[in-house]
Protein backbone atom coordinates (compact mmCIF):
# COMPACT_ATOMS: atom_id res chain seq x y z
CA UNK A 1 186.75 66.69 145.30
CA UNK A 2 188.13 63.00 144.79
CA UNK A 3 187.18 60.21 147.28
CA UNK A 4 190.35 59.67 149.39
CA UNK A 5 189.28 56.32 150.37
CA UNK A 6 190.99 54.36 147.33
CA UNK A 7 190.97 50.80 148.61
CA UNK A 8 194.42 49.17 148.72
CA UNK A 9 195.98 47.44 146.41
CA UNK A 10 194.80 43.41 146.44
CA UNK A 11 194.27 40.56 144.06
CA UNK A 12 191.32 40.92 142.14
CA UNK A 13 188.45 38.04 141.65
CA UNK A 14 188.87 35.69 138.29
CA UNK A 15 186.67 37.21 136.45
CA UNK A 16 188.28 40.82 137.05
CA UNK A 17 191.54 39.39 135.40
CA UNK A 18 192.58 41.16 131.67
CA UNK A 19 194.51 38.34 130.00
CA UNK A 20 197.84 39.98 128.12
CA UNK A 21 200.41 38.92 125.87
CA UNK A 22 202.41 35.70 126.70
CA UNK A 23 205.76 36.75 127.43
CA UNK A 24 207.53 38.17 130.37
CA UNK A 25 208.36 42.07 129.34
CA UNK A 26 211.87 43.15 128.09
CA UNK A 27 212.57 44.54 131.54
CA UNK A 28 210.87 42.36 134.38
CA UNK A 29 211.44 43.79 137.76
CA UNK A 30 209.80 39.96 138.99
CA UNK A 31 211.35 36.72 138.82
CA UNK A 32 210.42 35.60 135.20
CA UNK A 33 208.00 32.79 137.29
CA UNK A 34 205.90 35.31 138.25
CA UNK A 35 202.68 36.06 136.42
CA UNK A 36 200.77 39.23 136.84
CA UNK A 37 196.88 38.52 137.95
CA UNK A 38 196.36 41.06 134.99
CA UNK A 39 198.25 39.14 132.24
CA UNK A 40 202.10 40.05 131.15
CA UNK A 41 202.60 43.11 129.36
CA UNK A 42 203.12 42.63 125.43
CA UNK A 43 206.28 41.02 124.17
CA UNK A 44 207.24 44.22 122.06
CA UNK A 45 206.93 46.56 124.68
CA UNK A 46 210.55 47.75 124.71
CA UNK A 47 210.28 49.56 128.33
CA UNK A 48 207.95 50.45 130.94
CA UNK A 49 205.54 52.69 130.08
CA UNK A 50 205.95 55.89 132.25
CA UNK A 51 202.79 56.82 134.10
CA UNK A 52 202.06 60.51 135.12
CA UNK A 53 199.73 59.96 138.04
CA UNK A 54 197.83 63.62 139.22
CA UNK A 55 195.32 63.57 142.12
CA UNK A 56 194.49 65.98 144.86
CA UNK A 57 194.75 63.23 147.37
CA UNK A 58 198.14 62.28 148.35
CA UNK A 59 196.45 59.11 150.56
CA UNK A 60 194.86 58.03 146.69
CA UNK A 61 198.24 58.72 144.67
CA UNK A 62 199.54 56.42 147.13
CA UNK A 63 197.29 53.56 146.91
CA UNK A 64 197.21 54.14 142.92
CA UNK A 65 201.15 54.29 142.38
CA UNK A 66 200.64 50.92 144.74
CA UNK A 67 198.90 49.43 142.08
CA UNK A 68 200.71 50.67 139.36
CA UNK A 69 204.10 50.22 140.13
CA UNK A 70 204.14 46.14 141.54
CA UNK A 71 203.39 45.89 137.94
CA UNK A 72 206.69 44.81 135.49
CA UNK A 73 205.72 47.18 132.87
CA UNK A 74 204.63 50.26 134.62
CA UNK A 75 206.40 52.47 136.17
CA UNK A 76 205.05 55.68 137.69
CA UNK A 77 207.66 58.72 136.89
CA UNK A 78 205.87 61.67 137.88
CA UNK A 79 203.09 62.71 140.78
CA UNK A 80 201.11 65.88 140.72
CA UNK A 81 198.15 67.28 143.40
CA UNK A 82 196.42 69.08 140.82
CA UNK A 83 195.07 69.66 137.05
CA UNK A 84 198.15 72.47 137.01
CA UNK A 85 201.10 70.70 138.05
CA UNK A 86 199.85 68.08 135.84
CA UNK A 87 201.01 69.76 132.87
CA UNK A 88 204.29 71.61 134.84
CA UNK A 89 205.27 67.52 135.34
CA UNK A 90 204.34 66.67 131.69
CA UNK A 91 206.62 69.40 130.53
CA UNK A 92 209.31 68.19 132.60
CA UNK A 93 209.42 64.31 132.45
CA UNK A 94 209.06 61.94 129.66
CA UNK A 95 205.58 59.78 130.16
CA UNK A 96 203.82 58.23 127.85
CA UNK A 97 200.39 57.90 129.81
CA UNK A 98 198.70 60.11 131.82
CA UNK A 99 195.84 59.02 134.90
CA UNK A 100 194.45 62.15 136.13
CA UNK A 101 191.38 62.86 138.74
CA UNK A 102 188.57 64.37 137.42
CA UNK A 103 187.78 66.80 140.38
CA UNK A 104 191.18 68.63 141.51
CA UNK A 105 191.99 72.25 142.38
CA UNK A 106 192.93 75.09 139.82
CA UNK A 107 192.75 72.82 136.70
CA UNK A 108 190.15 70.29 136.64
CA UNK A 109 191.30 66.48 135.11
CA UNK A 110 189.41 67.45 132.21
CA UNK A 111 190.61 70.81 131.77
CA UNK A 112 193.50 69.37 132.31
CA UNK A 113 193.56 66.66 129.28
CA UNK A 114 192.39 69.16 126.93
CA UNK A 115 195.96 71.04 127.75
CA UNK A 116 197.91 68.05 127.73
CA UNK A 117 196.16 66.72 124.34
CA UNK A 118 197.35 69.93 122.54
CA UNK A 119 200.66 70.07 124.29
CA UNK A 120 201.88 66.42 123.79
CA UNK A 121 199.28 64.81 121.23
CA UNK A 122 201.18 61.56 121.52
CA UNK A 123 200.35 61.18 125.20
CA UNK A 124 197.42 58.79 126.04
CA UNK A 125 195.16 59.91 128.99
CA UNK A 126 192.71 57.82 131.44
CA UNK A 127 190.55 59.47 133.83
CA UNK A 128 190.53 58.09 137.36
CA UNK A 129 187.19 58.75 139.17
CA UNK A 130 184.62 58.22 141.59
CA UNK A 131 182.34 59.91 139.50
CA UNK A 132 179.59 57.36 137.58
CA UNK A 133 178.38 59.95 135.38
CA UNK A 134 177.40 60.25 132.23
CA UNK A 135 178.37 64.18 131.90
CA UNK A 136 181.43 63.60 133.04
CA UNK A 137 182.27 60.16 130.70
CA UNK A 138 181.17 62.68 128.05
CA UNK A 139 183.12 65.28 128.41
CA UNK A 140 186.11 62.94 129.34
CA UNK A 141 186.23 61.64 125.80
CA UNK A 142 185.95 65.46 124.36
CA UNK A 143 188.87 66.37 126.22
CA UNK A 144 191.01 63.59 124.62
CA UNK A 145 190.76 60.80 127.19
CA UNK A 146 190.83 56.79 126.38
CA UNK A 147 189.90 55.34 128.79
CA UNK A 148 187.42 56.09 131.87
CA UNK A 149 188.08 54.10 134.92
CA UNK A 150 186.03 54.04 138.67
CA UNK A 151 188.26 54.41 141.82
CA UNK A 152 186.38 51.73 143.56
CA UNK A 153 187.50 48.88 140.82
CA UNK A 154 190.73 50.59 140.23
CA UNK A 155 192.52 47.81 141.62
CA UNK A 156 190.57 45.30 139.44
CA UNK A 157 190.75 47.63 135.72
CA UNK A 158 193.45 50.10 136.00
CA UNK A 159 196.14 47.92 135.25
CA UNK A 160 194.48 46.78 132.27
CA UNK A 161 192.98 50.07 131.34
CA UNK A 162 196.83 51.46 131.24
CA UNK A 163 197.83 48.63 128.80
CA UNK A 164 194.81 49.29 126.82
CA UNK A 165 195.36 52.98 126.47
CA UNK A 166 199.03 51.81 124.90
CA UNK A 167 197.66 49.86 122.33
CA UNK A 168 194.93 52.73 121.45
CA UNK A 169 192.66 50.21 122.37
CA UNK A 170 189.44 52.53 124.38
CA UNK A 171 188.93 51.58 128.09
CA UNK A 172 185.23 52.08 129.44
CA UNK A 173 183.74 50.23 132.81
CA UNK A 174 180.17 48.40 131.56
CA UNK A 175 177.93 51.36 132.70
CA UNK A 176 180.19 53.68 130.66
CA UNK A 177 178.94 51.10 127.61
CA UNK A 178 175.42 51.50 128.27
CA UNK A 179 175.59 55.28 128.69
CA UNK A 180 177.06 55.81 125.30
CA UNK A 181 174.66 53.17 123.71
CA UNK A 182 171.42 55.01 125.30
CA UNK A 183 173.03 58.27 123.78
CA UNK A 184 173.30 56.91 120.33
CA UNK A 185 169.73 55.49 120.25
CA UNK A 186 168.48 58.57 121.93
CA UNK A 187 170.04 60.47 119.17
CA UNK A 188 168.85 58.59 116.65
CA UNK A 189 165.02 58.54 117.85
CA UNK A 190 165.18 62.66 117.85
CA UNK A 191 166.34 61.97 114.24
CA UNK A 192 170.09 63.89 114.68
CA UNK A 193 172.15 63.47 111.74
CA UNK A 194 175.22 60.84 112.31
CA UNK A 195 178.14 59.63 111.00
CA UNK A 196 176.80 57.26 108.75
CA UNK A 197 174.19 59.59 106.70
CA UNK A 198 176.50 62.79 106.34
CA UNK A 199 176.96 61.59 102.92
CA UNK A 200 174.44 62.30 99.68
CA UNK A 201 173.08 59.26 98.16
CA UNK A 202 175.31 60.09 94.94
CA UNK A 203 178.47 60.96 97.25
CA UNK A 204 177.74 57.43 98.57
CA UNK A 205 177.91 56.09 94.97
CA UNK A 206 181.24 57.97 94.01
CA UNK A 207 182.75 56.73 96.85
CA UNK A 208 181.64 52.86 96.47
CA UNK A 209 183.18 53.49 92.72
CA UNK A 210 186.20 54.93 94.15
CA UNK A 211 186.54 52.36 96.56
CA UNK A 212 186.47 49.86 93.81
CA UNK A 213 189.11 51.03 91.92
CA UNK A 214 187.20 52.68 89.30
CA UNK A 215 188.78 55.48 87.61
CA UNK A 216 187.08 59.03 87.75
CA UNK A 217 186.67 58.65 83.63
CA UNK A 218 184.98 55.58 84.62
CA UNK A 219 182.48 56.87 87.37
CA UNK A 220 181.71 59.16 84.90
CA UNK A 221 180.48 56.94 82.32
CA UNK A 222 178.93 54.95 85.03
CA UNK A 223 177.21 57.37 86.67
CA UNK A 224 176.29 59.71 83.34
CA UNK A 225 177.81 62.86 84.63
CA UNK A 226 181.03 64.75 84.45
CA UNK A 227 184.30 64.01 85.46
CA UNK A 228 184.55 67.53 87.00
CA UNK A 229 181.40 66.68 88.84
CA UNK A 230 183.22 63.67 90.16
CA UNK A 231 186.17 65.00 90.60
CA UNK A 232 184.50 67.69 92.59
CA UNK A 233 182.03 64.33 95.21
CA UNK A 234 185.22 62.92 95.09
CA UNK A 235 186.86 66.36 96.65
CA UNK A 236 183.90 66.52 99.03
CA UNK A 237 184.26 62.89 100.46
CA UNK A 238 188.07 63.71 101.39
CA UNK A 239 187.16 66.70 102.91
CA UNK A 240 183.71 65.94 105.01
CA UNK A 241 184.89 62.26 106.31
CA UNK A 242 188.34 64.71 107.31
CA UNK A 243 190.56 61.73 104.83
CA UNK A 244 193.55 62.17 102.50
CA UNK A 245 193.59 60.05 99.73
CA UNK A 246 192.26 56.76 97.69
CA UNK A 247 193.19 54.65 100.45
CA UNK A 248 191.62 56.14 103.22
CA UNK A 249 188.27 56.42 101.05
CA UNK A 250 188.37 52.33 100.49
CA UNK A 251 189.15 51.86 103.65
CA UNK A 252 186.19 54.08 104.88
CA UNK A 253 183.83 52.39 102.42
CA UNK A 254 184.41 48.88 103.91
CA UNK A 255 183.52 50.19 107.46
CA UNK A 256 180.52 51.52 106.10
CA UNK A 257 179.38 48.33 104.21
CA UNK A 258 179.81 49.95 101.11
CA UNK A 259 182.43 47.39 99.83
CA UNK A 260 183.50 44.22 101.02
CA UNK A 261 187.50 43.62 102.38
């Protein structure tokens, strides 16, 4: 179950603060003097962004929608007690963020996102916990969540995760950091394949070519094969790195180091 002792609302320490954008948002419900401790929202937001807030707690929805809605550019629209009504309220009011408990009744939060992420894909989602755990940051970012914030700094990062999760921008507390790094390397020492060697050693020359503008006749004579054989790594590369076109491949390639911008 989620810890109903949220602490209230207060001004967090310098070096808690998230700077923003400079200018006050399109609809301030503050004087236009006032600065949020958490930076102003960015100038092109054209409204609030509508928060769908879901915990079992009603005490912690309070203290949440506290810190949520002295905010100019969040508004809370929608409150459910469980991982159920969650997605009843999503279906019934427009929101374009989500903050959902991990541990609630009937639906879990994260049973809950993986609903939410096939029934409104545009719909950003932050888990709100007092779980620091690894297995549950994990499975968090399965179910379609951007962001992974700690009840007992929720009124230091919330704010700032919300306006994160906005900009697609991910949203992870500095143990969440070191959990994901320690599963990378750990992966790597047991020799698991990864992203960056799911490619042949030829594939990886077709699509350097490719990202250099080379035509496939060109590749060809470069590479002393067939343009049906690169037609057919080029086919591959779309289809294993899950891309469409030229574009996608080039810009692929100069993530990878292939290439340079």
């Amino acid at each position: 179950m989620s810890d109903p002792s949220l602490p209230e609302p207060s001004e967090p320490s310098a070096h808690g603060r998230h700077a923003g954008a400079s200018t006050t948002p399109t609809t301030p419900t503050t004087p236009a003097s006032t600065t949020s401790a958490y930076g102003t929202p960015p100038a092109s937001a054209p409204s609030k962004i509508r928060i769908l807030l879901a915990d079992d707690h009603a005490l912690v929805r309070r203290g949440v929608r506290l810190i949520l809605d002295r905010e100019p550019d969040l508004e809370v629209v929608a409150e459910a007690g469980d991982g159920a009504e969650a997605i009843d309220m999503a279906r019934a009011h427009e929101a374009d963020l989500a903050v959902l408990d991990i541990a609630m009744p009937r639906l879990t939060g994260l049973q809950a996102a993986r609903e939410l992420a096939a029934l409104k894909p545009g719909l950003r989602i932050l888990m709100l916990t007092m779980h620091d755990n690894e297995q549950y940051l994990f499975q968090a970012l399965k179910s379609g969540a951007c962001g992974y914030v700690l009840k007992s700094v929720a009124d230091r990062d919330l704010v700032a995760a919300c306006r994160a999760a906005m900009r697609d921008e991910p949203f992870l507390y500095p143990g969440a950091v070191t959990a994901l790094i320690r599963n990378y390397l750990d992966r790597v020492r047991h020799g698991e394949e990864t992203s960056d060697h799911i490619l042949t050693p030829r594939e990886e020359e077709v699509l350097k070519l490719v990202a250099e503008g080379h035509s496939s006749k060109e590749i060809a004579e470069i590479l002393f094969i067939s343009i049906k054989t690169v037609q057919r790594h080029r086919a591959n590369l779309l289809q294993k790195l899950g891309l469409r076109d030229r574009l996608e491949l080039t810009r692929y390639a100069i993530r990878a180091g292939l290439i340079e911008p």
